[in-house]
N, C-alpha and C. Protein backbone atom coordinates (compact mmCIF):
# COMPACT_ATOMS: atom_id res chain seq x y z
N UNK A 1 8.56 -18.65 -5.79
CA UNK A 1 7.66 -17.59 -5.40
C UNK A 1 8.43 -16.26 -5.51
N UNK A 2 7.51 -15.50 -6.11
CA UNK A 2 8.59 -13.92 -6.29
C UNK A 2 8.61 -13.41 -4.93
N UNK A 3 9.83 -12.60 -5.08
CA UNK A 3 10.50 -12.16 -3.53
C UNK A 3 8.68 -11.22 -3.46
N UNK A 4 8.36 -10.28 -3.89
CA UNK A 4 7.06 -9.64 -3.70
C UNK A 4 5.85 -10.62 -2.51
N UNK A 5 5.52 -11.54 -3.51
CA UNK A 5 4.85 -12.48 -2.79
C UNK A 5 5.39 -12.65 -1.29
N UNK A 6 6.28 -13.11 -1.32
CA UNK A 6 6.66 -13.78 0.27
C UNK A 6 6.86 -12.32 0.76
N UNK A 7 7.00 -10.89 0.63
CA UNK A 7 7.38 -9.91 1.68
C UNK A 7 6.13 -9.55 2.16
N UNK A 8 4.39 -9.91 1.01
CA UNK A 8 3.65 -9.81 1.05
C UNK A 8 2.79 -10.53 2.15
N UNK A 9 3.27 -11.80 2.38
CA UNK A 9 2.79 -13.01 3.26
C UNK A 9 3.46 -12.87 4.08
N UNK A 10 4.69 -12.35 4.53
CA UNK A 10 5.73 -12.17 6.12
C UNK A 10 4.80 -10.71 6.57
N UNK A 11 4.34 -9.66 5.98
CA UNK A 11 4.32 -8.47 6.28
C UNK A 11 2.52 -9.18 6.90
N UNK A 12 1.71 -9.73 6.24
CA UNK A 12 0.48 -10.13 6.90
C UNK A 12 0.74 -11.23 8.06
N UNK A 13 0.96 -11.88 8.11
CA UNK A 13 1.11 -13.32 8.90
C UNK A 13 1.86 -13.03 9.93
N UNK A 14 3.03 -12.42 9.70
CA UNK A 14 4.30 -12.11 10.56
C UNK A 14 4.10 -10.76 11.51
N UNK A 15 4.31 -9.59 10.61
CA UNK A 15 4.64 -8.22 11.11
C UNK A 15 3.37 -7.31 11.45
N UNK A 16 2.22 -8.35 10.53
CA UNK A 16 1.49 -7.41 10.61
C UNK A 16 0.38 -7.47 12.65
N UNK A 17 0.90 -9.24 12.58
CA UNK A 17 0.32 -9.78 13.79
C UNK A 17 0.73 -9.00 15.11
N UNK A 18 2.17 -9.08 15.05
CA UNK A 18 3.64 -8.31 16.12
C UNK A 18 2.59 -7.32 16.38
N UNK A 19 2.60 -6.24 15.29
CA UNK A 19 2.35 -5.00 15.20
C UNK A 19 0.78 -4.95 15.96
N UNK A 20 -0.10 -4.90 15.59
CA UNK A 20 -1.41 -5.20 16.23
C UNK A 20 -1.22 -5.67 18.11
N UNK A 21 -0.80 -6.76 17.93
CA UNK A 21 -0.69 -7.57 19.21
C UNK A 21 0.24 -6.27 20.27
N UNK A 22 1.44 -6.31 20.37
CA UNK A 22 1.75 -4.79 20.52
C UNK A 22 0.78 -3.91 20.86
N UNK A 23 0.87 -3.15 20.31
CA UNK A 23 -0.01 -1.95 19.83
C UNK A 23 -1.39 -1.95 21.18
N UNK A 24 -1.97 -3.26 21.07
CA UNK A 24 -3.31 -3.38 21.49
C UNK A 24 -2.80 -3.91 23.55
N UNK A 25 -1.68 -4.54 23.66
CA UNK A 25 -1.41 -5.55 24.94
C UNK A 25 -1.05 -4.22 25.35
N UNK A 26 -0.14 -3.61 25.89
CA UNK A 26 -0.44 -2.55 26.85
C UNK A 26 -1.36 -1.86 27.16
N UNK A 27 -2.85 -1.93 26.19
CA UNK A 27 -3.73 -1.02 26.86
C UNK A 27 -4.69 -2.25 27.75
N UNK A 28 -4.71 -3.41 27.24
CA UNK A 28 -5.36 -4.60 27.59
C UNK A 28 -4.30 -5.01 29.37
N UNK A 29 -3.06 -4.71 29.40
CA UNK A 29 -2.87 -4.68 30.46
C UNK A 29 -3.34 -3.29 31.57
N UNK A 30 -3.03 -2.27 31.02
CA UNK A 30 -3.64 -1.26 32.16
C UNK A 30 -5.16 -1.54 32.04
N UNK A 31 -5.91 -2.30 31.39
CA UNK A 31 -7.31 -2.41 32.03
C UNK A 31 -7.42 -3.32 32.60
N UNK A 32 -6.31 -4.25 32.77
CA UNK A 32 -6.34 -5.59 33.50
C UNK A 32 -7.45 -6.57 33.26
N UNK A 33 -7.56 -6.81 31.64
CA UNK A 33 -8.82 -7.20 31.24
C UNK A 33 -8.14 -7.64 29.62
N UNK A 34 -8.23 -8.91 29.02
CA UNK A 34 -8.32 -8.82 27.76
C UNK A 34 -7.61 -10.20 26.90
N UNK A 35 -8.17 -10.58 25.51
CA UNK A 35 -7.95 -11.87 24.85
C UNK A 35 -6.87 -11.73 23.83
N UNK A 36 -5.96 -11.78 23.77
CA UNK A 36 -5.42 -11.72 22.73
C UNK A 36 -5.19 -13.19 21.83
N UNK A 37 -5.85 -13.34 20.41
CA UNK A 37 -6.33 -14.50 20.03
C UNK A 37 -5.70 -14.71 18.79
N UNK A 38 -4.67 -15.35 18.26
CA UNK A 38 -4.00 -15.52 16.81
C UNK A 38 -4.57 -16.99 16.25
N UNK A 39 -4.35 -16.44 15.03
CA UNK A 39 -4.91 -17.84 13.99
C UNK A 39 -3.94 -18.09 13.44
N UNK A 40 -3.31 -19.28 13.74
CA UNK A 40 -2.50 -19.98 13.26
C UNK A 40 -2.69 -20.58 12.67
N UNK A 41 -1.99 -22.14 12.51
CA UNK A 41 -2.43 -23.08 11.45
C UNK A 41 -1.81 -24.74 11.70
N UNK A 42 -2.49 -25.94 11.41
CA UNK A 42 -2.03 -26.90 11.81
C UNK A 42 -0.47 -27.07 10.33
N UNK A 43 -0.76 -26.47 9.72
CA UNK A 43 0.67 -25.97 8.80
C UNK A 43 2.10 -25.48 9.35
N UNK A 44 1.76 -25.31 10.40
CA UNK A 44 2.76 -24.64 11.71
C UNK A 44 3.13 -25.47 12.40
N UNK A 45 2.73 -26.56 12.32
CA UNK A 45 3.67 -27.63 13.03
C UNK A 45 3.57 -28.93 12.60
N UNK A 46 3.22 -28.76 10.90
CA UNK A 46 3.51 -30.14 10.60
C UNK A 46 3.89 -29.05 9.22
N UNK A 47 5.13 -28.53 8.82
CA UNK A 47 5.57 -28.65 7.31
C UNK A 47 5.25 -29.17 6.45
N UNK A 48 5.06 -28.74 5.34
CA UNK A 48 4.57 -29.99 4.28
C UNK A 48 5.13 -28.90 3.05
N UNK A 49 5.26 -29.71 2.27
CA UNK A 49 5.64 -29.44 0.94
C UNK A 49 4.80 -28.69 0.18
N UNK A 50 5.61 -27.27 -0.61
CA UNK A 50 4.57 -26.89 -1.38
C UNK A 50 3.64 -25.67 -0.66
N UNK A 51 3.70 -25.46 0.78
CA UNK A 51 3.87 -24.39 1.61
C UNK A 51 4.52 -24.43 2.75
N UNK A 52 6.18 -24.46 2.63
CA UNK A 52 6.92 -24.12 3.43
C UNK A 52 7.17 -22.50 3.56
N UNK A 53 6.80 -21.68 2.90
CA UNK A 53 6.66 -20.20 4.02
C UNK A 53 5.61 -19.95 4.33
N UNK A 54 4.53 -20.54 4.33
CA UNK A 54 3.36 -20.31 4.52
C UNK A 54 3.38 -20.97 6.16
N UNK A 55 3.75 -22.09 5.98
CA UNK A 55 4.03 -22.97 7.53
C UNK A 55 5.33 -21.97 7.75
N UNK A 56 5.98 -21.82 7.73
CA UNK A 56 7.19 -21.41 8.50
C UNK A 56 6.34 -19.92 9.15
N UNK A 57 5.63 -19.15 8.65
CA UNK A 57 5.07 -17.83 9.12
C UNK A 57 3.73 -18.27 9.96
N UNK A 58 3.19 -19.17 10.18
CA UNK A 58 2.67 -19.83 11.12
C UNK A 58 3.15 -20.72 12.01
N UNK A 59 4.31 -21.20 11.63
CA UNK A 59 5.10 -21.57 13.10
C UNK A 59 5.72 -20.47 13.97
N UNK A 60 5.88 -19.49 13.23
CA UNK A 60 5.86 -18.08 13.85
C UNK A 60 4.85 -18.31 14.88
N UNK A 61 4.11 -17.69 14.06
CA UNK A 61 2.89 -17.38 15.34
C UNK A 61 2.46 -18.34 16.04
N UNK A 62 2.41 -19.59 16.05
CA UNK A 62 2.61 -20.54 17.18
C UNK A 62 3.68 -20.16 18.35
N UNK A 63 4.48 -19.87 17.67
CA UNK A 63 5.78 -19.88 19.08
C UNK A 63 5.51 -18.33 19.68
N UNK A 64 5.31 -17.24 19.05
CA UNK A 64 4.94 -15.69 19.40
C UNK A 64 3.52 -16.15 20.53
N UNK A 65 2.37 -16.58 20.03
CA UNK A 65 1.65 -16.83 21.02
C UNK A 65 1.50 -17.27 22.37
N UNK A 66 3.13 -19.06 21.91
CA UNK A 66 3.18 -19.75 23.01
C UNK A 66 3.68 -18.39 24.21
N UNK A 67 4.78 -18.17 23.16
CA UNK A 67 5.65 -17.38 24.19
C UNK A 67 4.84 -15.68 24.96
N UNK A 68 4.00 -15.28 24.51
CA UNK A 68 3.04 -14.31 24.99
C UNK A 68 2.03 -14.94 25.70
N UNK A 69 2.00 -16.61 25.79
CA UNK A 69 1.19 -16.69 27.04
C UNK A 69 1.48 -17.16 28.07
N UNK A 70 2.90 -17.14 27.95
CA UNK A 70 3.66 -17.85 28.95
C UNK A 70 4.31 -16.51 29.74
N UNK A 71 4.37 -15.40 29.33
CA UNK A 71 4.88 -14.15 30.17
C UNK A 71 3.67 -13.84 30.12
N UNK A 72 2.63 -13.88 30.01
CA UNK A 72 1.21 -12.95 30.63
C UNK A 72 0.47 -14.13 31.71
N UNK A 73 0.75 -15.52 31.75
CA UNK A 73 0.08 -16.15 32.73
C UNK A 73 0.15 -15.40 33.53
N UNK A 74 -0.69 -15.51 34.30
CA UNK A 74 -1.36 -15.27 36.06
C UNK A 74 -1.53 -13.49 35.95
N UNK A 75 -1.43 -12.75 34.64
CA UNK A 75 -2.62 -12.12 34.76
C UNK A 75 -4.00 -12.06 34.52
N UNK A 76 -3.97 -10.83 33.85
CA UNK A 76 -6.00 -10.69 33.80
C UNK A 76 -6.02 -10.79 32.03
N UNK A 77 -4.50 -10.96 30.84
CA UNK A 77 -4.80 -11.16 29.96
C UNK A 77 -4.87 -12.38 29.44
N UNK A 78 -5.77 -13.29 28.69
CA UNK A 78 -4.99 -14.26 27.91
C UNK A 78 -5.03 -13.73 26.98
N UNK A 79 -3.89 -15.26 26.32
CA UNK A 79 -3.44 -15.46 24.79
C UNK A 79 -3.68 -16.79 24.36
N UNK A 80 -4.31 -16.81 23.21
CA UNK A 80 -4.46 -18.17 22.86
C UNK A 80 -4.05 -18.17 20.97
N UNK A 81 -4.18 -19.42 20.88
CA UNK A 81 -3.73 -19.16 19.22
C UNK A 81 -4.62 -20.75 18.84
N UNK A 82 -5.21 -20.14 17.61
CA UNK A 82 -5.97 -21.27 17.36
C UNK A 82 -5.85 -21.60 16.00
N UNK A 83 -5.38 -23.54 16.10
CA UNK A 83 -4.74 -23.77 14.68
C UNK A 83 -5.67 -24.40 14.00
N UNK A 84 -6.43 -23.93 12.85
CA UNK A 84 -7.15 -24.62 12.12
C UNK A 84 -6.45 -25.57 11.09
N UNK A 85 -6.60 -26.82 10.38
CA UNK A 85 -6.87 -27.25 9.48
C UNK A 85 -7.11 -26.84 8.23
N UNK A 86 -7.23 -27.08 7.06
CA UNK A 86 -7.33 -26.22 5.95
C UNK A 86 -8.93 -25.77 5.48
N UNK A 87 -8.82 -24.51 5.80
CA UNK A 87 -10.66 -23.66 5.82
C UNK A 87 -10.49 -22.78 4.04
N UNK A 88 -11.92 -23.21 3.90
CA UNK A 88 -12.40 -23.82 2.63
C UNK A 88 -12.79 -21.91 1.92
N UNK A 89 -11.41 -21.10 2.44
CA UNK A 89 -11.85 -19.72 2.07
C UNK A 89 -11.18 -18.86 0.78
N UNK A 90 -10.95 -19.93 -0.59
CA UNK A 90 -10.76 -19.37 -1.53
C UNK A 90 -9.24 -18.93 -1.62
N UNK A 91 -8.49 -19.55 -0.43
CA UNK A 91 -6.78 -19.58 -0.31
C UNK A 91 -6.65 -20.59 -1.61
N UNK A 92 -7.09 -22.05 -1.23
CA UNK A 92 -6.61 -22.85 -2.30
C UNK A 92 -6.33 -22.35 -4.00
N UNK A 93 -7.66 -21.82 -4.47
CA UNK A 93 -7.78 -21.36 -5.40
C UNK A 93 -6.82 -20.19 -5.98
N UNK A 94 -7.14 -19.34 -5.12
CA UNK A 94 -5.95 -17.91 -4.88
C UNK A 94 -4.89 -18.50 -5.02
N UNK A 95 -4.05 -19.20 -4.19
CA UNK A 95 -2.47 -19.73 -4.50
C UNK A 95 -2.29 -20.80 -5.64
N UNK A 96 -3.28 -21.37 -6.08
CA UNK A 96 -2.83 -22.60 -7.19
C UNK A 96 -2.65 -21.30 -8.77
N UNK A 97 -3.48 -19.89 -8.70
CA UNK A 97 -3.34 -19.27 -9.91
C UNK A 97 -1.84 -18.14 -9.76
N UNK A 98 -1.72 -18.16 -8.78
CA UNK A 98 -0.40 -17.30 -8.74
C UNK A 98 0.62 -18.14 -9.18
N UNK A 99 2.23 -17.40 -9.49
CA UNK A 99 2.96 -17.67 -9.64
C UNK A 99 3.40 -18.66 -9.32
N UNK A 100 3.90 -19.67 -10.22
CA UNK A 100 4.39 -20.93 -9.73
C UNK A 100 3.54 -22.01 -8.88
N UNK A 101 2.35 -21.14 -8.82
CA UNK A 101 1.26 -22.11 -7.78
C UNK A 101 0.79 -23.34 -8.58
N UNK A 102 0.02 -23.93 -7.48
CA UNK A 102 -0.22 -25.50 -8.32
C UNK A 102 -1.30 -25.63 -7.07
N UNK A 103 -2.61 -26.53 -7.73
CA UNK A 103 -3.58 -27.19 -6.47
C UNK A 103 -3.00 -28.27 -5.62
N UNK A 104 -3.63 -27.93 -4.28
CA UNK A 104 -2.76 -29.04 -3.09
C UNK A 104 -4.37 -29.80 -2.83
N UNK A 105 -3.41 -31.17 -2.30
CA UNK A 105 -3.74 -31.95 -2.19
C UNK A 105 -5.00 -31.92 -0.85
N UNK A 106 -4.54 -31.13 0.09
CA UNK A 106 -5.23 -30.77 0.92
C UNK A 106 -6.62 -29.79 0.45
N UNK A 107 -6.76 -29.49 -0.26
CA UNK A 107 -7.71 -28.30 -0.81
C UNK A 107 -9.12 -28.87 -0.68
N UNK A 108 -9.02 -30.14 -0.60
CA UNK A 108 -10.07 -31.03 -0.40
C UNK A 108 -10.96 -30.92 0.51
N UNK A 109 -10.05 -31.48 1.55
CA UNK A 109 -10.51 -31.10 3.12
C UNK A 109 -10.77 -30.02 3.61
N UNK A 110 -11.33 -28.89 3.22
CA UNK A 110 -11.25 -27.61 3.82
C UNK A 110 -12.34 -27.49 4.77
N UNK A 111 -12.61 -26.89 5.79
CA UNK A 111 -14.13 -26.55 6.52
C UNK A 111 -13.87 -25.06 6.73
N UNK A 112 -15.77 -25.67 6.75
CA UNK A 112 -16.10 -23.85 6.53
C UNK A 112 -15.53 -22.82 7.66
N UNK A 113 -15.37 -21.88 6.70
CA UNK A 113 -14.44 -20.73 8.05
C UNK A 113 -15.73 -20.18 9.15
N UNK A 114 -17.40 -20.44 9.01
CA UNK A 114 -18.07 -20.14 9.84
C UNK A 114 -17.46 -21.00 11.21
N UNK A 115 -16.68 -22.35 10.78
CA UNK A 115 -16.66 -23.41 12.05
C UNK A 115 -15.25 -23.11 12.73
N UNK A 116 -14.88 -22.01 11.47
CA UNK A 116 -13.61 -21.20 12.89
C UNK A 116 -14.05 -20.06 13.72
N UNK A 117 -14.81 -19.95 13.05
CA UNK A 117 -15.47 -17.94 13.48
C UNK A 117 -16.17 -19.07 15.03
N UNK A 118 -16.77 -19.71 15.17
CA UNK A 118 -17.85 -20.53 15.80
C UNK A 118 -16.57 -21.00 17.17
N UNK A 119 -15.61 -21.77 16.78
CA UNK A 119 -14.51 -22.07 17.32
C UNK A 119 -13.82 -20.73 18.21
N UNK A 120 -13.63 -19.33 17.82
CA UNK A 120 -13.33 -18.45 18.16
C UNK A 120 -13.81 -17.87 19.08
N UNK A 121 -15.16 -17.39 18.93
CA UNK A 121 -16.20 -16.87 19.73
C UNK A 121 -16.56 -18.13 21.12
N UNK A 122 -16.07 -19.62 20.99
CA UNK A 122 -16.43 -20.07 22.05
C UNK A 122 -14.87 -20.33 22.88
N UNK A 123 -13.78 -19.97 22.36
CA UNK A 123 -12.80 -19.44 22.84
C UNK A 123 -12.81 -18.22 23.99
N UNK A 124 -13.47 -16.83 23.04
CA UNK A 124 -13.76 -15.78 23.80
C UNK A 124 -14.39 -15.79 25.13
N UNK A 125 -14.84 -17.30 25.56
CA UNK A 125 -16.17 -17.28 26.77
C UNK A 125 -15.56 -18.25 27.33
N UNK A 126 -14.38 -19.16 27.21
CA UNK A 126 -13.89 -20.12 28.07
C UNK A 126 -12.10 -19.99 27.14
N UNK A 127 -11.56 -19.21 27.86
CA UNK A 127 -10.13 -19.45 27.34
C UNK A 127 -9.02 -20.54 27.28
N UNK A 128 -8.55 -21.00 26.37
CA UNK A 128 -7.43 -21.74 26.37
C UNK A 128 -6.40 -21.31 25.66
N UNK A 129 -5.01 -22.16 25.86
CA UNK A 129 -3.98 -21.92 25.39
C UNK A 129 -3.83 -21.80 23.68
N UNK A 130 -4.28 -23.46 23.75
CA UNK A 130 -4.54 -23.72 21.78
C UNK A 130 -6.12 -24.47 22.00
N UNK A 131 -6.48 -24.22 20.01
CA UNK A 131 -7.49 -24.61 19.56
C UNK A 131 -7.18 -24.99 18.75
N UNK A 132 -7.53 -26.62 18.61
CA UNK A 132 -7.58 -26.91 17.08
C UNK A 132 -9.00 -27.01 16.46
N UNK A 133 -9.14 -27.00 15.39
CA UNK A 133 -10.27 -27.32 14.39
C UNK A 133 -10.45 -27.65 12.80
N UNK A 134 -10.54 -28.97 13.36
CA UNK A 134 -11.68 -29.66 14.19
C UNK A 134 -10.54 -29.87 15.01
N UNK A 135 -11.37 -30.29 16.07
CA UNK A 135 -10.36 -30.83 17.39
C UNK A 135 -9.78 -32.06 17.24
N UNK A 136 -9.62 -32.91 16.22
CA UNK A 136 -9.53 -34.15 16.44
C UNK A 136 -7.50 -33.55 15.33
N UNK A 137 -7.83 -32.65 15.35
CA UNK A 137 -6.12 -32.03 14.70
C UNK A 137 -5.13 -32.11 15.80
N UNK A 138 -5.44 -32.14 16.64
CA UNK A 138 -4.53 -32.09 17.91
C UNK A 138 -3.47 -33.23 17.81
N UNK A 139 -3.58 -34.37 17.39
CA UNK A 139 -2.31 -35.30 17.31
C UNK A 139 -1.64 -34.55 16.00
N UNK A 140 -1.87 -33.64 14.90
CA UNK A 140 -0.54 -33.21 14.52
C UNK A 140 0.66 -33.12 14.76
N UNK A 141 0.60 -32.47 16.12
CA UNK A 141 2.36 -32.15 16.29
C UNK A 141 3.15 -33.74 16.60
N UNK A 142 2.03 -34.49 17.17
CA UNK A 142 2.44 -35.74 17.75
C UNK A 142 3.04 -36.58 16.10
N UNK A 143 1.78 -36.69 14.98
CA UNK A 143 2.09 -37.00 13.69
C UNK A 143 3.83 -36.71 13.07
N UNK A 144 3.96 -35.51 12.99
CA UNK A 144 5.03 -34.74 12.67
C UNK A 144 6.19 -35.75 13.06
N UNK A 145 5.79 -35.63 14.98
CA UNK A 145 7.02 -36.13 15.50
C UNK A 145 7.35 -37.53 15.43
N UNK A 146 6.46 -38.42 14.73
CA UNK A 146 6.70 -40.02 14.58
C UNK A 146 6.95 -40.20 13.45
N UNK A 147 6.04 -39.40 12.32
CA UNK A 147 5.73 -39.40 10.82
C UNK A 147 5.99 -38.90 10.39
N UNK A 148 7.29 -38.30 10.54
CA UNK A 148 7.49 -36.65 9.46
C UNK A 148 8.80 -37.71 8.17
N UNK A 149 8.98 -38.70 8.10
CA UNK A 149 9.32 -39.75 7.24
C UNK A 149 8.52 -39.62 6.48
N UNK A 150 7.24 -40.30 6.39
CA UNK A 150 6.36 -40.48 5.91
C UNK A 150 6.41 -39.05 5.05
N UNK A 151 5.75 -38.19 5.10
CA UNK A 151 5.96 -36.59 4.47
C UNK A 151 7.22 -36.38 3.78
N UNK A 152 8.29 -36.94 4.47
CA UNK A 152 9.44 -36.89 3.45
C UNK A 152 9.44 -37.64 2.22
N UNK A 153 8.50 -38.38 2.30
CA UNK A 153 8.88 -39.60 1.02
C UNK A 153 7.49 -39.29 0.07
N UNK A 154 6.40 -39.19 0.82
CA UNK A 154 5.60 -38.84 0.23
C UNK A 154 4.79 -37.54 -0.02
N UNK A 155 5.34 -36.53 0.41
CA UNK A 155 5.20 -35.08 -0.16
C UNK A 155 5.47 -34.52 -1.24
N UNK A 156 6.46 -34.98 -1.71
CA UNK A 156 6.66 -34.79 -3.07
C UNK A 156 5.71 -34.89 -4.12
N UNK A 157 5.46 -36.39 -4.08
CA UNK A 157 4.99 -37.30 -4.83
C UNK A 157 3.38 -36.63 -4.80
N UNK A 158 2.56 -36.15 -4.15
CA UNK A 158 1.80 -35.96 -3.84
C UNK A 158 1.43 -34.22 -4.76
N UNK A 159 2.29 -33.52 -4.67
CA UNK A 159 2.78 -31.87 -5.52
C UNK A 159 3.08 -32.15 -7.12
N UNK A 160 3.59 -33.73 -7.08
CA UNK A 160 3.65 -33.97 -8.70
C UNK A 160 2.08 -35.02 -9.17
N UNK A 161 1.54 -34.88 -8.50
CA UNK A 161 -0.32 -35.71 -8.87
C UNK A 161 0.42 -37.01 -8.82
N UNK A 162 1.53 -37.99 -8.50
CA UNK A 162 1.18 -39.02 -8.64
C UNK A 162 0.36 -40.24 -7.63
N UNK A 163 0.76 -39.11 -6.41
CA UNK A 163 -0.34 -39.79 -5.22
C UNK A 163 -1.12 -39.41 -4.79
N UNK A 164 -2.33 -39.91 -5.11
CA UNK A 164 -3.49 -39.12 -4.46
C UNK A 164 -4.18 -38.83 -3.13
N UNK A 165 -3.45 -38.01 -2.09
CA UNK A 165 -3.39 -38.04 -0.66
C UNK A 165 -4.69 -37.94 -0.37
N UNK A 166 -5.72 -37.82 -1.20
CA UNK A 166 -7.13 -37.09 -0.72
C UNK A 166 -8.00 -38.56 -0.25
């Protein structure tokens, strides 16, 4: 990936989140009122081949969130971060024509980004820490931590078409 690309994807995902989140939490604390809500990704805590800075800048913001809702408990702000699954919004396509890109295996599975927008907004009215979606993503991190073998042996294999993960 050209250095461009990745300063391009750290400066959105990364700096651009900081910056916003910042920016917006001190006025959300003097009103003693307010959500601060990141979209992460179930890519953020299960690595996979083929987008390791893409997961690594969403394990970012997994841990930036954890850790912003763990110094704002027991006020009047939350923070939550909600990790979708792969949403069916023209990323796949976009990264398989760029540089060095190639179609993933996951591209398959995508759901519609209305069922994150939907996911979000019922966030906004009952807060939690994390969201997955679909919810049944939630054994990821658990996956990772039994199965991340499995991904080692067969991630590869999967980026060169010979296994068809779908």
């Amino acid at each position: 990936m050209p250095w461009d690309l990745v300063r391009q994807m750290v400066q959105v995902n990364v700096s651009s989140a900081v910056q916003l989140t910042l920016g917006l939490l001190s006025r959300m604390r003097e009103r003693g009122e307010g959500h601060v809500i990141h979209v992460g990704s179930t890519a953020g805590s299960i690595p996979s081949q083929g987008v390791a800075l893409y997961a690594a800048t969403k394990a970012f913001t997994d841990a930036f969130a954890t850790g912003l809702y763990r110094e704002l408990r027991g006020t009047c702000v939350h923070v939550s971060v909600v990790r979708p699954g792969p949403v069916s919004a023209g990323f796949f396509q976009t990264a398989s024509r760029l540089w060095g890109g190639r179609p993933l295996p996951t591209s398959r599975w995508g759901i519609p980004p209305q069922v994150v927008a939907e996911r979000i907004w019922k966030l906004l009215q009952h807060p939690r820490q994390v969201v997955y979606v679909p919810a049944s993503l939630r054994v990821v991190p658990w996956v990772e931590l039994t199965l991340d073998w499995v991904m080692d042996r067969l991630g590869p294999l999967g980026l060169e078409g010979k296994v068809d993960l779908g």
